[in-house]
C-alpha atoms as a PDB file:
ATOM      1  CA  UNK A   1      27.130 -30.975  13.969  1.00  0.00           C
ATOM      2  CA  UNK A   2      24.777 -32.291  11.187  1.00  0.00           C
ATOM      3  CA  UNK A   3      23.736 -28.883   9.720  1.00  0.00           C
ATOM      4  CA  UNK A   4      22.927 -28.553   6.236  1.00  0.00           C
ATOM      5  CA  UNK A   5      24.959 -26.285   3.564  1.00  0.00           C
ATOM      6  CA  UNK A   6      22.750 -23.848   1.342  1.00  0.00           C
ATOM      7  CA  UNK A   7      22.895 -24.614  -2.341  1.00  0.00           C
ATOM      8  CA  UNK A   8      24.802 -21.616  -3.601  1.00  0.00           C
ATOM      9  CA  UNK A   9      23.216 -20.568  -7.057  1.00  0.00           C
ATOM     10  CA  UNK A  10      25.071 -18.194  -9.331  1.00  0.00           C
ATOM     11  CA  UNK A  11      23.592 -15.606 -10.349  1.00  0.00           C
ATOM     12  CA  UNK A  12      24.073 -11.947 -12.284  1.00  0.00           C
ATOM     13  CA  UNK A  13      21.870  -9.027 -12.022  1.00  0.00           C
ATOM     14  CA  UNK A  14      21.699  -5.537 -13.275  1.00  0.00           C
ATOM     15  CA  UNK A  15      21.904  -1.892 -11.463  1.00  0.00           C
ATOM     16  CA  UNK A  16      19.799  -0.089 -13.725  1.00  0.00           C
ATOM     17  CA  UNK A  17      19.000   3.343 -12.994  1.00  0.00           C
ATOM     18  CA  UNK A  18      17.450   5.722 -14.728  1.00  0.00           C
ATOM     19  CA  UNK A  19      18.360   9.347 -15.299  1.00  0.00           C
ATOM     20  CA  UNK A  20      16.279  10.501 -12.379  1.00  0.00           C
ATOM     21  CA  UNK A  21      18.101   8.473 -10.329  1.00  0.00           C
ATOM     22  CA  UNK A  22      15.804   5.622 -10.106  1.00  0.00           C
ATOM     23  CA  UNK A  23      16.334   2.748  -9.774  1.00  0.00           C
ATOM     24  CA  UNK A  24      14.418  -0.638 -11.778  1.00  0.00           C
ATOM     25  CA  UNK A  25      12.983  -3.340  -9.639  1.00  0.00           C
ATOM     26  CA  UNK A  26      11.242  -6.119 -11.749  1.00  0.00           C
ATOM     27  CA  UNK A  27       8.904  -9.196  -9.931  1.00  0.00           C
ATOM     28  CA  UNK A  28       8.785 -12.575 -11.520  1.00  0.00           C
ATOM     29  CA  UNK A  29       5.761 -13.971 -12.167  1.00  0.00           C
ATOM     30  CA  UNK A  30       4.284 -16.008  -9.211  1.00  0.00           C
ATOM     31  CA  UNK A  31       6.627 -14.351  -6.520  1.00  0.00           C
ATOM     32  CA  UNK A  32       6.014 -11.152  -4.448  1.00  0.00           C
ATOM     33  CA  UNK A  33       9.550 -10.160  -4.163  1.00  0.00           C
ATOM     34  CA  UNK A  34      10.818  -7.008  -6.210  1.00  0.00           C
ATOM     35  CA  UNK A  35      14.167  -7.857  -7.374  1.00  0.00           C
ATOM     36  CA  UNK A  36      17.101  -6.909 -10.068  1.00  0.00           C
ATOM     37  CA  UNK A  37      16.460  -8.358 -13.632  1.00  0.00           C
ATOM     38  CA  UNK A  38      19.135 -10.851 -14.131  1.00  0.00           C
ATOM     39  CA  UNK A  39      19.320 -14.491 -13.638  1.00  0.00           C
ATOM     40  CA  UNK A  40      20.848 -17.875 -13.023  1.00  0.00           C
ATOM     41  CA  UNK A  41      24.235 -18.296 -14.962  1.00  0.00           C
ATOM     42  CA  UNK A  42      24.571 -21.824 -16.974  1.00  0.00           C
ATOM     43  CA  UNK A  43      27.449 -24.132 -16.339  1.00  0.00           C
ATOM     44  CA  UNK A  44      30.619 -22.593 -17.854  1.00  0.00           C
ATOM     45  CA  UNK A  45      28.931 -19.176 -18.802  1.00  0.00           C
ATOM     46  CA  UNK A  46      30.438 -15.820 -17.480  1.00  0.00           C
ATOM     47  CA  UNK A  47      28.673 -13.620 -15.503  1.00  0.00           C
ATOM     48  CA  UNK A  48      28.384 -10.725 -18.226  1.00  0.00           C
ATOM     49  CA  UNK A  49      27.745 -12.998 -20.886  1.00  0.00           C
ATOM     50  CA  UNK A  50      24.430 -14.628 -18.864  1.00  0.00           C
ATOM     51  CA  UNK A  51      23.367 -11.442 -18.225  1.00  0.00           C
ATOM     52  CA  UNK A  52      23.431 -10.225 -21.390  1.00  0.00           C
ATOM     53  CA  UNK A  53      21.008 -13.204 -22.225  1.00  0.00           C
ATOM     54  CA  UNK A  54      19.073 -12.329 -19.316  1.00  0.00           C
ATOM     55  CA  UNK A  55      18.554  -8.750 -19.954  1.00  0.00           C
ATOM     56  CA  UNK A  56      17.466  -9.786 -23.741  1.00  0.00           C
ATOM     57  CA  UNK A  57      15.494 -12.506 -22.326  1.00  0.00           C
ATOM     58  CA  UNK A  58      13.610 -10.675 -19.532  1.00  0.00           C
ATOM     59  CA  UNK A  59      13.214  -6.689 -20.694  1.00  0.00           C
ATOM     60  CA  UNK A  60      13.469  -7.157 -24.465  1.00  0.00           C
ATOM     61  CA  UNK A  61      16.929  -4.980 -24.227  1.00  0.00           C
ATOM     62  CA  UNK A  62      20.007  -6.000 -24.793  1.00  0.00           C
ATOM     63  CA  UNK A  63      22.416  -3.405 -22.534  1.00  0.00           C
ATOM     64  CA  UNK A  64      24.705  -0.857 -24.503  1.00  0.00           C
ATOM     65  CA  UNK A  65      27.440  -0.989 -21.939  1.00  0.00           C
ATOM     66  CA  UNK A  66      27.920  -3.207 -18.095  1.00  0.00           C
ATOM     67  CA  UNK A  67      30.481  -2.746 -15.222  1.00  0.00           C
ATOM     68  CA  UNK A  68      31.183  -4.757 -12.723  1.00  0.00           C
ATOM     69  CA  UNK A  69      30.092  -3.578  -9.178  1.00  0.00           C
ATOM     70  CA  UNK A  70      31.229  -6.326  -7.568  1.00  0.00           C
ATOM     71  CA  UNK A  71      30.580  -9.890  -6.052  1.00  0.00           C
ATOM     72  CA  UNK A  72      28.045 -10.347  -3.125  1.00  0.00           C
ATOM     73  CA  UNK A  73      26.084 -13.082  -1.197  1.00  0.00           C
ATOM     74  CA  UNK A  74      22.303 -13.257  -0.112  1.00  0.00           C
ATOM     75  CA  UNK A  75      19.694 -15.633   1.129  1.00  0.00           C
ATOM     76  CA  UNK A  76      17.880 -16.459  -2.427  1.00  0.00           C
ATOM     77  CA  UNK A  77      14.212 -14.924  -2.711  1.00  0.00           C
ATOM     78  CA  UNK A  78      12.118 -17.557  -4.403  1.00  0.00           C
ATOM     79  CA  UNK A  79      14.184 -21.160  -3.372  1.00  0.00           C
ATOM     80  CA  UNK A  80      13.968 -21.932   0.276  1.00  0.00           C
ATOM     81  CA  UNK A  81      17.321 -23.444   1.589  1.00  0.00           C
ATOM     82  CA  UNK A  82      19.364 -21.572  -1.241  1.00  0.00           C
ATOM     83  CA  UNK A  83      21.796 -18.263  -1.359  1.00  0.00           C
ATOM     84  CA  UNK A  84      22.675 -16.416  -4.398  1.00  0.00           C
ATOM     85  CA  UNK A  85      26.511 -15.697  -4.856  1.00  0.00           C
ATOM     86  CA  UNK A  86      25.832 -12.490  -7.273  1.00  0.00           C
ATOM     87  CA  UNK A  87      27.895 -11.189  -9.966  1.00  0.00           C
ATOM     88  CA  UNK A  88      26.150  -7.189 -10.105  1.00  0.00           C
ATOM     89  CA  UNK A  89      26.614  -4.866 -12.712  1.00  0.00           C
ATOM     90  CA  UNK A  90      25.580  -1.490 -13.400  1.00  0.00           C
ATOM     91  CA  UNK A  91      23.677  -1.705 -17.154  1.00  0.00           C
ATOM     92  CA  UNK A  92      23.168   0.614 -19.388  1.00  0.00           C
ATOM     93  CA  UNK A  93      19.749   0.747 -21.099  1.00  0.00           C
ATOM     94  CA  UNK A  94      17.453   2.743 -22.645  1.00  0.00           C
ATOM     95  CA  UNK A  95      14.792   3.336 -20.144  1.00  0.00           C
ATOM     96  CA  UNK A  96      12.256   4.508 -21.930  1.00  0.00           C
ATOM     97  CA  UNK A  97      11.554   1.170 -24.073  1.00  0.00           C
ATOM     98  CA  UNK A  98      12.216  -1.476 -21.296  1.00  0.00           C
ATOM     99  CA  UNK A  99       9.378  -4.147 -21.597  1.00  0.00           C
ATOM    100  CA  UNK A 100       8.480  -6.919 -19.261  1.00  0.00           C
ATOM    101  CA  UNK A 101       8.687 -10.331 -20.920  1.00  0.00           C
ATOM    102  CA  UNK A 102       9.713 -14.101 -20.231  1.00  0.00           C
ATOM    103  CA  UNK A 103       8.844 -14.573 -16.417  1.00  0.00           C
ATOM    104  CA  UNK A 104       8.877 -10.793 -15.423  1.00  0.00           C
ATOM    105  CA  UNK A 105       5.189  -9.970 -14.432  1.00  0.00           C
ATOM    106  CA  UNK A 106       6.052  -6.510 -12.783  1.00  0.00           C
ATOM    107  CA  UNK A 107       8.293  -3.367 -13.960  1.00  0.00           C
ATOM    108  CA  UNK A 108       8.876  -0.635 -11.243  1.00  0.00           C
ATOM    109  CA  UNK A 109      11.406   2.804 -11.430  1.00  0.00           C
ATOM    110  CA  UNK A 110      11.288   3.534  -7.496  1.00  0.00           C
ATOM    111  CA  UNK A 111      13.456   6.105  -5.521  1.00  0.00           C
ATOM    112  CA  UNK A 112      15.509   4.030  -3.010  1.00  0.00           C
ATOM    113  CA  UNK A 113      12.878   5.512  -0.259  1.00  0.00           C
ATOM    114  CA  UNK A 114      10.124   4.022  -2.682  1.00  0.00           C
ATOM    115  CA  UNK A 115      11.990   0.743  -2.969  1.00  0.00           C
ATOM    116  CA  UNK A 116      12.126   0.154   1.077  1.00  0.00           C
ATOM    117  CA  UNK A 117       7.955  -0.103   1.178  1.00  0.00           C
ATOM    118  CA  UNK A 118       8.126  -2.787  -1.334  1.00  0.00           C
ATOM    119  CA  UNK A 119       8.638  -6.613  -0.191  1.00  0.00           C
ATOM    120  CA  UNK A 120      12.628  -6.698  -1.425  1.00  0.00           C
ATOM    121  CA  UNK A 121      14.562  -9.782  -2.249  1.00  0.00           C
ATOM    122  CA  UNK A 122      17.504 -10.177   0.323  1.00  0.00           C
ATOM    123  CA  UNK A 123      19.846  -8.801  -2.003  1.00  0.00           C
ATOM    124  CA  UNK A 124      18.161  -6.050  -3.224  1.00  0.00           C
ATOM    125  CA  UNK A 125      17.781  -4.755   0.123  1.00  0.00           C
ATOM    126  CA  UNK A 126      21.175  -5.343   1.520  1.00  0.00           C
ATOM    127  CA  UNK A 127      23.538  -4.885  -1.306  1.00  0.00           C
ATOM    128  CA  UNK A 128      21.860  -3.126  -4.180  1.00  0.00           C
ATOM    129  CA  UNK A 129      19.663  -0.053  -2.554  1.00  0.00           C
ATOM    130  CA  UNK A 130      23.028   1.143  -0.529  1.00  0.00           C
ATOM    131  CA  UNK A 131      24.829   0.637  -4.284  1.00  0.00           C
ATOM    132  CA  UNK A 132      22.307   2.250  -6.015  1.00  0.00           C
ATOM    133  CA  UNK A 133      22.322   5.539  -3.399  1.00  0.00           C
ATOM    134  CA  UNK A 134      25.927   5.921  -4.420  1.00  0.00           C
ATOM    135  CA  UNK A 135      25.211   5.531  -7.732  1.00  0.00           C
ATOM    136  CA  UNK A 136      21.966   7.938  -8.439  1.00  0.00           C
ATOM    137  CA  UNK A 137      24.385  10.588  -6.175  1.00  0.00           C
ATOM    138  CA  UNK A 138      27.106  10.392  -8.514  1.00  0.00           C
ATOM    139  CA  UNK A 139      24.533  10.514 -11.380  1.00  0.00           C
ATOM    140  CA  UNK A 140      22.736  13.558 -10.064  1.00  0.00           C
ATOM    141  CA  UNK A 141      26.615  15.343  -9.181  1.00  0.00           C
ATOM    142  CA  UNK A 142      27.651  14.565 -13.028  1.00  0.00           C
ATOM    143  CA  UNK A 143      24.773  16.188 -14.427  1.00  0.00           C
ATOM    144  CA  UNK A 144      24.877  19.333 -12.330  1.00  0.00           C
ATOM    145  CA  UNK A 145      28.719  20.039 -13.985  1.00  0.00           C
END
């Protein structure tokens, strides 16, 4: 019973929607997978605290407010042999002057319908898009009151 563990890498990522009710998918540069912006957390760092680099790092934004959505695992997109253990927040940001920078090649505000016809990253497609349903629904009920 010789099988290998996955490396686990940690990871946070932002639920950013917009106030449509879209939701933002970014792709990395060299990769075809549409994912959350976010990234790898350094040793020691907490989870908001890395994303708040990340965000800075990868949209030019630095988020005016985060909550936790929870913990989840996925296989990893880009590293074969790997699964993410990922810290996801909802972030606030202004959507409207959200630029791609660092390794993000791609920007895309999708519906959740939109987001199923694009090649997802594991987690995206399990965990976020069900999240982010819930979410733009509870957006969209707010704003009719």
């Amino acid at each position: 019973m010789s099988q290998a563990r996955l490396t686990t890498l940690r990871i946070a990522a932002a639920v950013i929607l917009d106030s449509e009710g879209r939701l933002l998918l970014v792709r990395k540069r060299g990769t075809e997978r549409f994912m959350q912006a976010g990234g790898k957390l350094e040793p020691g760092e907490p989870a908001e605290a890395a994303l708040r680099r990340e965000l800075h790092e990868e949209l030019s934004q630095a988020p005016s407010a985060l909550r936790l959505l929870g913990e989840f695992t996925a296989p990893a997109a880009n590293e074969p042999g790997c699964q993410v253990h990922a810290w996801l927040f909802l972030a606030k940001l202004p959507s409207h002057s959200l630029l791609a920078a660092a390794e993000i090649a791609e920007l895309r505000w999708v519906t959740p319908d939109e987001a199923r016809e694009l090649p997802l990253a594991a987690l995206t497609r399990e965990h976020v898009l069900p999240l982010a349903v819930r979410l733009s629904q509870q957006l969209m009920a707010s704003q009719e009151h």
